[in-house]
PDB file of N, CA and C in Angstrom:
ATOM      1  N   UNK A   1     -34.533  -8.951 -67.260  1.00  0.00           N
ATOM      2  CA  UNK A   1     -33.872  -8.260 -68.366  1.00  0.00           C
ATOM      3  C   UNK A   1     -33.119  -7.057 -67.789  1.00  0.00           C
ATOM      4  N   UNK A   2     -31.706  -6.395 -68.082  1.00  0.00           N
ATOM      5  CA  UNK A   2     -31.112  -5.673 -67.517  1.00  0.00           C
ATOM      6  C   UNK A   2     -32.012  -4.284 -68.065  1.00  0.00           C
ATOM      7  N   UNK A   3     -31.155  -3.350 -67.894  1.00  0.00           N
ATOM      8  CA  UNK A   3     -31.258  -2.039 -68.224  1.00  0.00           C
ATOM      9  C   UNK A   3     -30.825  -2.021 -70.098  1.00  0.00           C
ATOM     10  N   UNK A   4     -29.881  -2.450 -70.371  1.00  0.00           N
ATOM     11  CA  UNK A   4     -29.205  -2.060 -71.574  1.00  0.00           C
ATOM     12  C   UNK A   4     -29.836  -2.875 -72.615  1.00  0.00           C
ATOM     13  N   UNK A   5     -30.357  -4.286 -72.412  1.00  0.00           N
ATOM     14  CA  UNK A   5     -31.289  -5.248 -73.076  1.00  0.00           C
ATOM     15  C   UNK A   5     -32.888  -4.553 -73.013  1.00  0.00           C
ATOM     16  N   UNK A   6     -33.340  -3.744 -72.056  1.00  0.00           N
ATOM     17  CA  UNK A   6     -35.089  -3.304 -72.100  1.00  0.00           C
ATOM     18  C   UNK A   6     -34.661  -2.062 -72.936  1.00  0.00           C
ATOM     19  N   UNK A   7     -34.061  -0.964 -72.639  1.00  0.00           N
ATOM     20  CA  UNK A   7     -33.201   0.156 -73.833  1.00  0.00           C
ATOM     21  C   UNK A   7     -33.565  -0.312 -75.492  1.00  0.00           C
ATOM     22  N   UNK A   8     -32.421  -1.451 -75.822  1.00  0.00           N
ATOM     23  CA  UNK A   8     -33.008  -1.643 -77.101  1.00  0.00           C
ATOM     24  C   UNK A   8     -34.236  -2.523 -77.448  1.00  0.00           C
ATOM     25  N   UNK A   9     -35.001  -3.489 -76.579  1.00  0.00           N
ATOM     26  CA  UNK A   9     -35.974  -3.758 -76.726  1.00  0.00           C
ATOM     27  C   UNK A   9     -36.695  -2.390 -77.224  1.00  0.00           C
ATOM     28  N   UNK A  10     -37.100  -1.781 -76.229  1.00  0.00           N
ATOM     29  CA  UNK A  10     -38.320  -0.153 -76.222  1.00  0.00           C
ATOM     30  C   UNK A  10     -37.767   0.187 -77.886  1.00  0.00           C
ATOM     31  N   UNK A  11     -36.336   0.476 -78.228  1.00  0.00           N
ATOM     32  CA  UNK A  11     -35.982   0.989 -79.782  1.00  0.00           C
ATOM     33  C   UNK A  11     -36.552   0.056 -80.576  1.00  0.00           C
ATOM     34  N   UNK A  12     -36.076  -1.444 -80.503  1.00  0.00           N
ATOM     35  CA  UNK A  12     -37.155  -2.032 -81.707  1.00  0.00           C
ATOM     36  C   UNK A  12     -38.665  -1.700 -81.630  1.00  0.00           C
ATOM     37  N   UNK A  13     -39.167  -1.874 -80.051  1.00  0.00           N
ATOM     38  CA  UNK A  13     -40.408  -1.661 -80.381  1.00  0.00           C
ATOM     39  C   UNK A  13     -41.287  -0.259 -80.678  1.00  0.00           C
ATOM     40  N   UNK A  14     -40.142   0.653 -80.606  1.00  0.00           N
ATOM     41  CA  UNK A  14     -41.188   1.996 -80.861  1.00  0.00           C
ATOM     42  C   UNK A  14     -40.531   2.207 -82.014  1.00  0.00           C
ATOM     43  N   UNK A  15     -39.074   2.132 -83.032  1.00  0.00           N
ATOM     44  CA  UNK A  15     -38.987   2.216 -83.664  1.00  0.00           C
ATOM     45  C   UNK A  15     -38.497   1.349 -84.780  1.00  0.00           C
ATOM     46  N   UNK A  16     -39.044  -0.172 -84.539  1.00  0.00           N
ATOM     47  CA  UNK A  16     -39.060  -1.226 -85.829  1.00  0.00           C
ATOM     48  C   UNK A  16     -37.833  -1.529 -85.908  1.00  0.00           C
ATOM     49  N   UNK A  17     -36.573  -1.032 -85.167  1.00  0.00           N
ATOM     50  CA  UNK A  17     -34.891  -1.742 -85.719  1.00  0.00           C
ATOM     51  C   UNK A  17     -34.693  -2.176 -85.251  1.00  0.00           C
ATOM     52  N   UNK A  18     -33.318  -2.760 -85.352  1.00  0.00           N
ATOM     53  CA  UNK A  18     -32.226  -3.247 -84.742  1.00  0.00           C
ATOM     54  C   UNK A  18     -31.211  -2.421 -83.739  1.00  0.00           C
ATOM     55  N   UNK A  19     -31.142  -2.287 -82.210  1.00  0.00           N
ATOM     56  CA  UNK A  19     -29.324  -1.577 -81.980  1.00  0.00           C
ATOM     57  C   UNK A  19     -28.761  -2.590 -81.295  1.00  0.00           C
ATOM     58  N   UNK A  20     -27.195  -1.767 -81.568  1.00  0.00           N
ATOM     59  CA  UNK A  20     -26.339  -2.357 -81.620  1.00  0.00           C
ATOM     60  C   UNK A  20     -25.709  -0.834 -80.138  1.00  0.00           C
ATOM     61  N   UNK A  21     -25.366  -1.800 -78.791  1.00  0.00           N
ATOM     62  CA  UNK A  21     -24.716  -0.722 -77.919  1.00  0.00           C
ATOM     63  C   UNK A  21     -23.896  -0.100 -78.355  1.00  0.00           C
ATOM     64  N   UNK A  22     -23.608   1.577 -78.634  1.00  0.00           N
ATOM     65  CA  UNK A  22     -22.246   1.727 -78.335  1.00  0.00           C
ATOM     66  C   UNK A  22     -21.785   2.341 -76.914  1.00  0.00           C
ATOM     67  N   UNK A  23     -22.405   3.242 -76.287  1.00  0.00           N
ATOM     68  CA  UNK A  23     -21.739   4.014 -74.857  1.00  0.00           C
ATOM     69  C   UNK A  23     -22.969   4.298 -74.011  1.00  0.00           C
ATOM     70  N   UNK A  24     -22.384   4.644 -72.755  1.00  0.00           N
ATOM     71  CA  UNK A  24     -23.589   5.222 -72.056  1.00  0.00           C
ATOM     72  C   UNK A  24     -22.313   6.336 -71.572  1.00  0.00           C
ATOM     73  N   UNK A  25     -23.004   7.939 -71.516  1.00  0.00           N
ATOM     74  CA  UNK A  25     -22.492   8.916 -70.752  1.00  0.00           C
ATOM     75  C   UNK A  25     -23.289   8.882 -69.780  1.00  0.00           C
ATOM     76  N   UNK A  26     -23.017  10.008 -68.664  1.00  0.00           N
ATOM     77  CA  UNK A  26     -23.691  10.676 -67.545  1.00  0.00           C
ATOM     78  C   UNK A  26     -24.353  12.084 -68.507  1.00  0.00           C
ATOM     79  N   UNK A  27     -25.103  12.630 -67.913  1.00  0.00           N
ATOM     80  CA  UNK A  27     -25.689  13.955 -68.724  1.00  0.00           C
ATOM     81  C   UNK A  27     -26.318  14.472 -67.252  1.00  0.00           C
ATOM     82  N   UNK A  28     -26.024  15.838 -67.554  1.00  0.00           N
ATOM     83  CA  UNK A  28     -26.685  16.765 -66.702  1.00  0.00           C
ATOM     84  C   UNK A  28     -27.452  18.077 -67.030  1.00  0.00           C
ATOM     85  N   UNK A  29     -28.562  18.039 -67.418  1.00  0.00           N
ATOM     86  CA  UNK A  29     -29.454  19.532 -68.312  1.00  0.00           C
ATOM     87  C   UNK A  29     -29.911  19.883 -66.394  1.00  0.00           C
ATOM     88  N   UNK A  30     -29.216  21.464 -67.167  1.00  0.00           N
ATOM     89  CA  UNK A  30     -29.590  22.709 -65.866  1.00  0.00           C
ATOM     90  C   UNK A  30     -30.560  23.458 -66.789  1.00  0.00           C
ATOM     91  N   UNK A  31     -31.118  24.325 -65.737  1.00  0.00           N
ATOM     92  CA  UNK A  31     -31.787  25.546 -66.445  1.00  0.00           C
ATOM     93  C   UNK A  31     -31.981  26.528 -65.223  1.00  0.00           C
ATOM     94  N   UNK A  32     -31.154  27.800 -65.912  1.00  0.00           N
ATOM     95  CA  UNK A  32     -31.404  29.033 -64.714  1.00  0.00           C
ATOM     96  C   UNK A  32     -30.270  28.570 -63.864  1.00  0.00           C
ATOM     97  N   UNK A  33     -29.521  27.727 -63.383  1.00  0.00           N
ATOM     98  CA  UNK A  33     -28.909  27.495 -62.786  1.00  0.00           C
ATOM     99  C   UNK A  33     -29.228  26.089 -61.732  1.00  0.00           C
ATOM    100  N   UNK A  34     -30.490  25.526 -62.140  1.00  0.00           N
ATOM    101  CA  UNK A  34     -30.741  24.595 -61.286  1.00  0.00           C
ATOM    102  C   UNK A  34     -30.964  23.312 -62.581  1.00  0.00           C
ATOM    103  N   UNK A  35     -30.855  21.812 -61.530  1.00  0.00           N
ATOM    104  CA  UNK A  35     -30.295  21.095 -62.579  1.00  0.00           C
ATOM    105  C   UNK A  35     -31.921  20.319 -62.918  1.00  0.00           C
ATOM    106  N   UNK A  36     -32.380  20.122 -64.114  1.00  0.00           N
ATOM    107  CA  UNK A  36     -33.649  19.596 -64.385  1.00  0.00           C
ATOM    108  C   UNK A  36     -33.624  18.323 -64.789  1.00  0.00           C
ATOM    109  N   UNK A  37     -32.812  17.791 -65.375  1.00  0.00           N
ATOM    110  CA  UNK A  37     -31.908  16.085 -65.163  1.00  0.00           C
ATOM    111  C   UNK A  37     -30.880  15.831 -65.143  1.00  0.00           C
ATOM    112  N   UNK A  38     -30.677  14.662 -64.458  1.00  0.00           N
ATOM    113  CA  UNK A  38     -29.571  14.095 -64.786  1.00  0.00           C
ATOM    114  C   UNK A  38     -30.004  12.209 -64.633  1.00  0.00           C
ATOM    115  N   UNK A  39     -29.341  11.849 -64.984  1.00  0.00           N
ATOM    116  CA  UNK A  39     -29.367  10.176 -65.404  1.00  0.00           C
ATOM    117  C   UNK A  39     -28.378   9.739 -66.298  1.00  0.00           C
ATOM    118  N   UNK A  40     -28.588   8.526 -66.955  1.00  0.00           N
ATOM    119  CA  UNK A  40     -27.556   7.773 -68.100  1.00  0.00           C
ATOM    120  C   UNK A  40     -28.155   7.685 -68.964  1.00  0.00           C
ATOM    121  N   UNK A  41     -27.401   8.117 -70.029  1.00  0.00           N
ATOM    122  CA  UNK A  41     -28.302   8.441 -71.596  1.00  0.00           C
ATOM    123  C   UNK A  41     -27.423   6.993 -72.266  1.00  0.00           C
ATOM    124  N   UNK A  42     -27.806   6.007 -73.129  1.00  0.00           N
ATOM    125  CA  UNK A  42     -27.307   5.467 -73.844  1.00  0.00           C
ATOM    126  C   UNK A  42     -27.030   5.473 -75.404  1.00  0.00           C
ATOM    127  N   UNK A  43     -25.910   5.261 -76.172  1.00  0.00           N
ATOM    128  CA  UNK A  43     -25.862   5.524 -77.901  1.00  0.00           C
ATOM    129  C   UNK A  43     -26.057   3.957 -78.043  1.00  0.00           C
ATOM    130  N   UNK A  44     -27.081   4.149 -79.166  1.00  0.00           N
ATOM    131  CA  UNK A  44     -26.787   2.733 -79.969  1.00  0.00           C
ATOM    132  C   UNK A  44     -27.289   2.966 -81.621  1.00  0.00           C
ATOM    133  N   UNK A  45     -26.234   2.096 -82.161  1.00  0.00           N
ATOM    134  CA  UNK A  45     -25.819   2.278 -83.788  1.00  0.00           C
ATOM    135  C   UNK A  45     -27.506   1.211 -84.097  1.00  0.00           C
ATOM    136  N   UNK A  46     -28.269   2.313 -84.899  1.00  0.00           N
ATOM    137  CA  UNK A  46     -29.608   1.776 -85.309  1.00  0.00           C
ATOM    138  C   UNK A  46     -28.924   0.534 -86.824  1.00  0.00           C
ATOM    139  N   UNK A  47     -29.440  -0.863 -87.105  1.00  0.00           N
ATOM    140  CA  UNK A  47     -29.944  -1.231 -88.460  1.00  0.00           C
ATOM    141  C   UNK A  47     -31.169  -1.002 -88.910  1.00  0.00           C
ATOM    142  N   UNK A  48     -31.606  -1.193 -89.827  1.00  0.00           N
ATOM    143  CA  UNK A  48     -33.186  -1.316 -90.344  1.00  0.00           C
ATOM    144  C   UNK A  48     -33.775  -0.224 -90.210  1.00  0.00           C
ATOM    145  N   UNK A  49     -33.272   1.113 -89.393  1.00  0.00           N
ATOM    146  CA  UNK A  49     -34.102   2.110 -90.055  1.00  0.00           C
ATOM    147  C   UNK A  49     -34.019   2.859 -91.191  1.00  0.00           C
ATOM    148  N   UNK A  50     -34.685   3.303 -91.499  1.00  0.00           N
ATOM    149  CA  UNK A  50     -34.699   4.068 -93.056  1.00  0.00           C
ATOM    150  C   UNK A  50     -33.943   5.460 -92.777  1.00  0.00           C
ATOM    151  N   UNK A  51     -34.156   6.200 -91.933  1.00  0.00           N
ATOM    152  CA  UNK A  51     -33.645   7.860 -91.707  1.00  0.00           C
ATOM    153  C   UNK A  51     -32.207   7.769 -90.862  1.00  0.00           C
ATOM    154  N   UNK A  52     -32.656   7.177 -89.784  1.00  0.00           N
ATOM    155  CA  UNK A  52     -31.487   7.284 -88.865  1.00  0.00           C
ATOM    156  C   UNK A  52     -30.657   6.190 -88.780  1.00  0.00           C
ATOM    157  N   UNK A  53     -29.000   6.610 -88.174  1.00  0.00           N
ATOM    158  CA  UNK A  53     -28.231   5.450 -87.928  1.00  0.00           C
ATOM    159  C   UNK A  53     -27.701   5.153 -86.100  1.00  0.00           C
ATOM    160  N   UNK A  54     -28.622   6.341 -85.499  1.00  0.00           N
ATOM    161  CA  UNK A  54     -28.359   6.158 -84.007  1.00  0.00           C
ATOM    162  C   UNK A  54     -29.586   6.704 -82.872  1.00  0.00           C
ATOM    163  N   UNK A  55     -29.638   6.393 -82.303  1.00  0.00           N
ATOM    164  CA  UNK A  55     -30.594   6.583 -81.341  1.00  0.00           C
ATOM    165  C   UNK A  55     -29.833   6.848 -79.900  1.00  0.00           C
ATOM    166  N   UNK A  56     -30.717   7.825 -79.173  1.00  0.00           N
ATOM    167  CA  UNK A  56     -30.288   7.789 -77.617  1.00  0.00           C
ATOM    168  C   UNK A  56     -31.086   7.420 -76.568  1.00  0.00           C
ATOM    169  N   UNK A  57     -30.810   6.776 -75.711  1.00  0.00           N
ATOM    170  CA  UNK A  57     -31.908   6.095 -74.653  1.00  0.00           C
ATOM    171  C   UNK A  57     -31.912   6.015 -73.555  1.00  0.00           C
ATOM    172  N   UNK A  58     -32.654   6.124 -72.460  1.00  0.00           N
ATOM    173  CA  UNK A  58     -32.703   6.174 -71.498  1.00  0.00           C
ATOM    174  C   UNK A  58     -33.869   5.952 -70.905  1.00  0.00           C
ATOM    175  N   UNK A  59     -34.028   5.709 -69.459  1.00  0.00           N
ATOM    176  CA  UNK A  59     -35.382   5.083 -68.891  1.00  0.00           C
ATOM    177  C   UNK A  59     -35.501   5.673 -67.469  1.00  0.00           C
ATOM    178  N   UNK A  60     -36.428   5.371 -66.715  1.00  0.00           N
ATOM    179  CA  UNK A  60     -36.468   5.982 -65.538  1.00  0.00           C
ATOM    180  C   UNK A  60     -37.425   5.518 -64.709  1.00  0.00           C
ATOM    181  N   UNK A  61     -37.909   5.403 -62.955  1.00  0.00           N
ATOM    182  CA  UNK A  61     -39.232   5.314 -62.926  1.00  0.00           C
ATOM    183  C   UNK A  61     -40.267   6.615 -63.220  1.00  0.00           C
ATOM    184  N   UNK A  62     -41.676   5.782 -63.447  1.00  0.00           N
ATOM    185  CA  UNK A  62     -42.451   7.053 -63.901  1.00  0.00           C
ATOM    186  C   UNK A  62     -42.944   8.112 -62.218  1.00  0.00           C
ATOM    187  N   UNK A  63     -42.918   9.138 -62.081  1.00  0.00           N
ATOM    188  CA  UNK A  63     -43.076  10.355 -61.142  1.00  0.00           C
ATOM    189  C   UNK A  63     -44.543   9.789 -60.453  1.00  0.00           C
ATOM    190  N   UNK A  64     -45.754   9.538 -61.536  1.00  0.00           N
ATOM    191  CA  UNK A  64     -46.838   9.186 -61.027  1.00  0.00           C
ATOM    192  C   UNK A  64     -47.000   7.813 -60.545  1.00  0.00           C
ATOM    193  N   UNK A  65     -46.436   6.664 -61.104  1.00  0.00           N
ATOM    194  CA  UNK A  65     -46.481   5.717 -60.990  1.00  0.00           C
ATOM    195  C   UNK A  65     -45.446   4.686 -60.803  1.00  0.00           C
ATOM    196  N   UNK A  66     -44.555   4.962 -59.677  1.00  0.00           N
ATOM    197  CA  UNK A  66     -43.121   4.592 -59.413  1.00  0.00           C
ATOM    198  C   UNK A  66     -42.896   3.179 -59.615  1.00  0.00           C
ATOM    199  N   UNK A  67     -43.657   2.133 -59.549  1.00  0.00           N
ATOM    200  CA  UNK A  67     -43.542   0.789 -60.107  1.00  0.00           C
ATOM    201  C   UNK A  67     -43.422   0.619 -61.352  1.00  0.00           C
ATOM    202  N   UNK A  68     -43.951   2.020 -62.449  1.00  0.00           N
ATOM    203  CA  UNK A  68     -43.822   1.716 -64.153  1.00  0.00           C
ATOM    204  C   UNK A  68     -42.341   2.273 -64.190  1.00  0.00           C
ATOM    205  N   UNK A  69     -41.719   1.666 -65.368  1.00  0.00           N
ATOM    206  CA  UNK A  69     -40.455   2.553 -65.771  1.00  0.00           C
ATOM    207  C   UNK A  69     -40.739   3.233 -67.215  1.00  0.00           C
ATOM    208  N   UNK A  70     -40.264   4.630 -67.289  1.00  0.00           N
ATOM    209  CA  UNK A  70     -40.433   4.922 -68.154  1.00  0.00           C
ATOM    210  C   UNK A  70     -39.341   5.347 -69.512  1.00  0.00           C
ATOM    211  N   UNK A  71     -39.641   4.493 -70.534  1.00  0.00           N
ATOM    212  CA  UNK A  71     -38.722   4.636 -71.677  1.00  0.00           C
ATOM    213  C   UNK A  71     -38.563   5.983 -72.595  1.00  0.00           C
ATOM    214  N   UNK A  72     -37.441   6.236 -72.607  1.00  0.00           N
ATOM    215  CA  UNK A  72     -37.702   7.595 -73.610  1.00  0.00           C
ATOM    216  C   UNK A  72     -36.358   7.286 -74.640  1.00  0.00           C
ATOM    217  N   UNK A  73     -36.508   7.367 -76.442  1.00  0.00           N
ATOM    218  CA  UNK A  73     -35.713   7.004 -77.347  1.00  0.00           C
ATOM    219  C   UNK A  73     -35.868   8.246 -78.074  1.00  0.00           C
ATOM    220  N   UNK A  74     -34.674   8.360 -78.405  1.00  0.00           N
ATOM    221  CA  UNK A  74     -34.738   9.639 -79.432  1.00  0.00           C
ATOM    222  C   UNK A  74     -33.720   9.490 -80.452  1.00  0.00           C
ATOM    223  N   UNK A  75     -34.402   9.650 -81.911  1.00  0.00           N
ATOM    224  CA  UNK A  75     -33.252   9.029 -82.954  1.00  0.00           C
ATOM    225  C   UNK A  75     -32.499  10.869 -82.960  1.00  0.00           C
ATOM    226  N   UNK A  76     -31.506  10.077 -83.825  1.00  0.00           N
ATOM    227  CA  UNK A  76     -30.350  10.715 -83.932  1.00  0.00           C
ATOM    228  C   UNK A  76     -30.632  11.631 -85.301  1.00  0.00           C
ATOM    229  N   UNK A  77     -31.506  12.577 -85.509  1.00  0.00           N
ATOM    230  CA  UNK A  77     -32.062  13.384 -87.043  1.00  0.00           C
ATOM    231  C   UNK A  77     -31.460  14.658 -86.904  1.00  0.00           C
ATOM    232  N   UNK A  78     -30.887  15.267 -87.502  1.00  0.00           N
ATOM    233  CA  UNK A  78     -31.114  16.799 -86.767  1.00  0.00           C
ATOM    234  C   UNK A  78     -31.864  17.585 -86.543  1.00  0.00           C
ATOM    235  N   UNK A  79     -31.929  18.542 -85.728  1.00  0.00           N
ATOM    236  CA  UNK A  79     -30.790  18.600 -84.846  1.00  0.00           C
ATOM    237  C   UNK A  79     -30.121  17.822 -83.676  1.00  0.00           C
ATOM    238  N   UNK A  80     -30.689  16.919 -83.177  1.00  0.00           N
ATOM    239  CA  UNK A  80     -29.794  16.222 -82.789  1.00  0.00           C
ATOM    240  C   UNK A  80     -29.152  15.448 -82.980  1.00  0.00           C
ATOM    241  N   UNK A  81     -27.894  15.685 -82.312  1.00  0.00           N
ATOM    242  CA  UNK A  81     -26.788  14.910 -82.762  1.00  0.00           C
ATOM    243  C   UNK A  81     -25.301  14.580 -81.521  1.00  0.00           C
ATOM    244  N   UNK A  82     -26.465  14.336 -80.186  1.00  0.00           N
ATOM    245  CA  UNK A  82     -25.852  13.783 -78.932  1.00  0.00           C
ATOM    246  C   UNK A  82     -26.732  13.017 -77.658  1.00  0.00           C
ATOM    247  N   UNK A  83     -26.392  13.017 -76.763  1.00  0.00           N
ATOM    248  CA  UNK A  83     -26.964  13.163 -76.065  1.00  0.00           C
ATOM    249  C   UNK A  83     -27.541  13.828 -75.233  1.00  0.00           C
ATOM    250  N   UNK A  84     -26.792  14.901 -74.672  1.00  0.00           N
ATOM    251  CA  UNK A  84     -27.245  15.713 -74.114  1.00  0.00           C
ATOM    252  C   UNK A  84     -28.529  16.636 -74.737  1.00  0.00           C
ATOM    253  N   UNK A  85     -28.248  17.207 -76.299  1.00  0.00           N
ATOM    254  CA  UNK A  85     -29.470  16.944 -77.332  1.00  0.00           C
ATOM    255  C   UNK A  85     -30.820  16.584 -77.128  1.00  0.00           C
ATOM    256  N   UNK A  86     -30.607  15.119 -77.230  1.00  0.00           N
ATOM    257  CA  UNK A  86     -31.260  14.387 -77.238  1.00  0.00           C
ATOM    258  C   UNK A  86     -31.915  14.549 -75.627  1.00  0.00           C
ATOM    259  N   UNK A  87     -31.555  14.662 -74.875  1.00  0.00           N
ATOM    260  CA  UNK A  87     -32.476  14.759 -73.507  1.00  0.00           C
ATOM    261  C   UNK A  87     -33.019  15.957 -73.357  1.00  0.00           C
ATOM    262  N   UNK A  88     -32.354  17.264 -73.984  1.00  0.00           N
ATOM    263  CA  UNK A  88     -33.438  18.531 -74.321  1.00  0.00           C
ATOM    264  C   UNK A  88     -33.868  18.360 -75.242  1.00  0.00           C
ATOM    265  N   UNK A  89     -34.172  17.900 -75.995  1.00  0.00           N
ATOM    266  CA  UNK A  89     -35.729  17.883 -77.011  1.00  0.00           C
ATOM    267  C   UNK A  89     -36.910  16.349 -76.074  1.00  0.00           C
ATOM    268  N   UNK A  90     -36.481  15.481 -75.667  1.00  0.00           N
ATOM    269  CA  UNK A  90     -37.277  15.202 -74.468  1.00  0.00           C
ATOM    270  C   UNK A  90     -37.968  15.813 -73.775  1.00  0.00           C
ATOM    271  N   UNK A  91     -37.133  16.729 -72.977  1.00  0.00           N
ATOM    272  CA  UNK A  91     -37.387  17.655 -72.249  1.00  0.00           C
ATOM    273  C   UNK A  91     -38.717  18.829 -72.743  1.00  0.00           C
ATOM    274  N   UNK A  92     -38.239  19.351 -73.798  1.00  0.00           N
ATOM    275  CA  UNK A  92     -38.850  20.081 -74.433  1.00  0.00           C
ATOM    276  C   UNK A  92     -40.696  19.358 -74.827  1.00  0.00           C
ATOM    277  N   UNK A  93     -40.511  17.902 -75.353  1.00  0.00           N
ATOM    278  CA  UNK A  93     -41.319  17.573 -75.865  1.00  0.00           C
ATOM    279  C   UNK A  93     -42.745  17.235 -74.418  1.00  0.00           C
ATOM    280  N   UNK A  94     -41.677  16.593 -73.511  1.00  0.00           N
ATOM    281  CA  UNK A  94     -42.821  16.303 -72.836  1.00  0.00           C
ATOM    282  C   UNK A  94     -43.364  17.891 -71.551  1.00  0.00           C
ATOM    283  N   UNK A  95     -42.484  18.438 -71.660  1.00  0.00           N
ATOM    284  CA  UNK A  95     -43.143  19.669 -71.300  1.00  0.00           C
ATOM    285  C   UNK A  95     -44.128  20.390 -72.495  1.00  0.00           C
ATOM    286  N   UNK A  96     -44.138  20.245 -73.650  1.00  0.00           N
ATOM    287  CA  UNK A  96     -45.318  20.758 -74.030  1.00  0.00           C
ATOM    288  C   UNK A  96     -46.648  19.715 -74.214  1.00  0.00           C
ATOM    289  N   UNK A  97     -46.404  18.622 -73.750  1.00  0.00           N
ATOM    290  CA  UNK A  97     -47.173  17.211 -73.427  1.00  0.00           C
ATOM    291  C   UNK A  97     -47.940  17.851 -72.059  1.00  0.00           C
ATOM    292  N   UNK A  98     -47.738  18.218 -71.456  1.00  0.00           N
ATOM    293  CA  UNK A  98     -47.949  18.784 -70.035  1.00  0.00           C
ATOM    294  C   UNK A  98     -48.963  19.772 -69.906  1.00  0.00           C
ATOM    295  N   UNK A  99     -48.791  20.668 -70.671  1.00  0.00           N
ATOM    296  CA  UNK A  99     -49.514  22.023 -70.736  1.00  0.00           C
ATOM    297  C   UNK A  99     -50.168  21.571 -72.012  1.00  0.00           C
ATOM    298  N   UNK A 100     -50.663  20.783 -72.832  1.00  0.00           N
ATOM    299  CA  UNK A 100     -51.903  20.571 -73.825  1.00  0.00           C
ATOM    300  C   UNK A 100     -52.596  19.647 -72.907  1.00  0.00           C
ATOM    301  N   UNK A 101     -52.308  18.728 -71.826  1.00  0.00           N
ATOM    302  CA  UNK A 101     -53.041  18.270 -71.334  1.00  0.00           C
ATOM    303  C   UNK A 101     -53.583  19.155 -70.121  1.00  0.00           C
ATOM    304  N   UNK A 102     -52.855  20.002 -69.247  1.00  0.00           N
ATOM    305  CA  UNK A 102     -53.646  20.787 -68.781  1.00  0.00           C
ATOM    306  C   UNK A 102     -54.913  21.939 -69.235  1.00  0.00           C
ATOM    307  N   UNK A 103     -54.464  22.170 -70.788  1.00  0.00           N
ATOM    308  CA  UNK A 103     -55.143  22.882 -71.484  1.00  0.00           C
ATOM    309  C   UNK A 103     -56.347  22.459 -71.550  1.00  0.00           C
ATOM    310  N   UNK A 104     -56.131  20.927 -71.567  1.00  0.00           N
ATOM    311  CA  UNK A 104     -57.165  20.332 -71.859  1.00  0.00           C
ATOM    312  C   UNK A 104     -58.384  19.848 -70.678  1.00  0.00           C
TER     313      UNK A 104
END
């Protein structure tokens, strides 16, 4: 299965729809001046969900476990309303994923 076919697979399966491709950009989130990602974010026009009509996607291998790849989808609600967006509230989310599990 390519890249752009496992993308919307992971969207139906974490979020029950249908997409439909539209683009992939490049994206680059810095912070402080140093760059904290970069990769290919993909848009695709959601059917069947109830809230949203787009999602952004992207995948990667996982840091701990370089044979898993890891999926990350983020619908299109506000505030977001891109991609680049969309990869800082990622960002955001799994850094506080990080520190409740160290907390823990």
């Amino acid at each position: 299965m390519n890249e752009r076919a496992s993308l919307k697979e992971a969207i139906r399966r974490i979020h029950g729809c249908n997409a439909k491709f539209i683009e992939s950009v490049d994206v680059i989130e810095s912070f402080q001046g140093k760059t904290v990602w970069s990769g290919v974010v993909s848009s695709f026009e959601l059917s069947g969900h109830p809230l949203a009509k787009r999602c952004y996607a992207w995948c990667h291998k996982d840091e701990q476990n370089p044979k898993e790849t890891r999926f990350f989808t983020v619908l299109e609600l506000p505030p977001i309303d891109s991609p680049i967006k969309a990869v800082r509230a990622a960002i955001v989310s799994q850094t506080k994923l990080k520190k409740k599990i160290k907390s823990n």
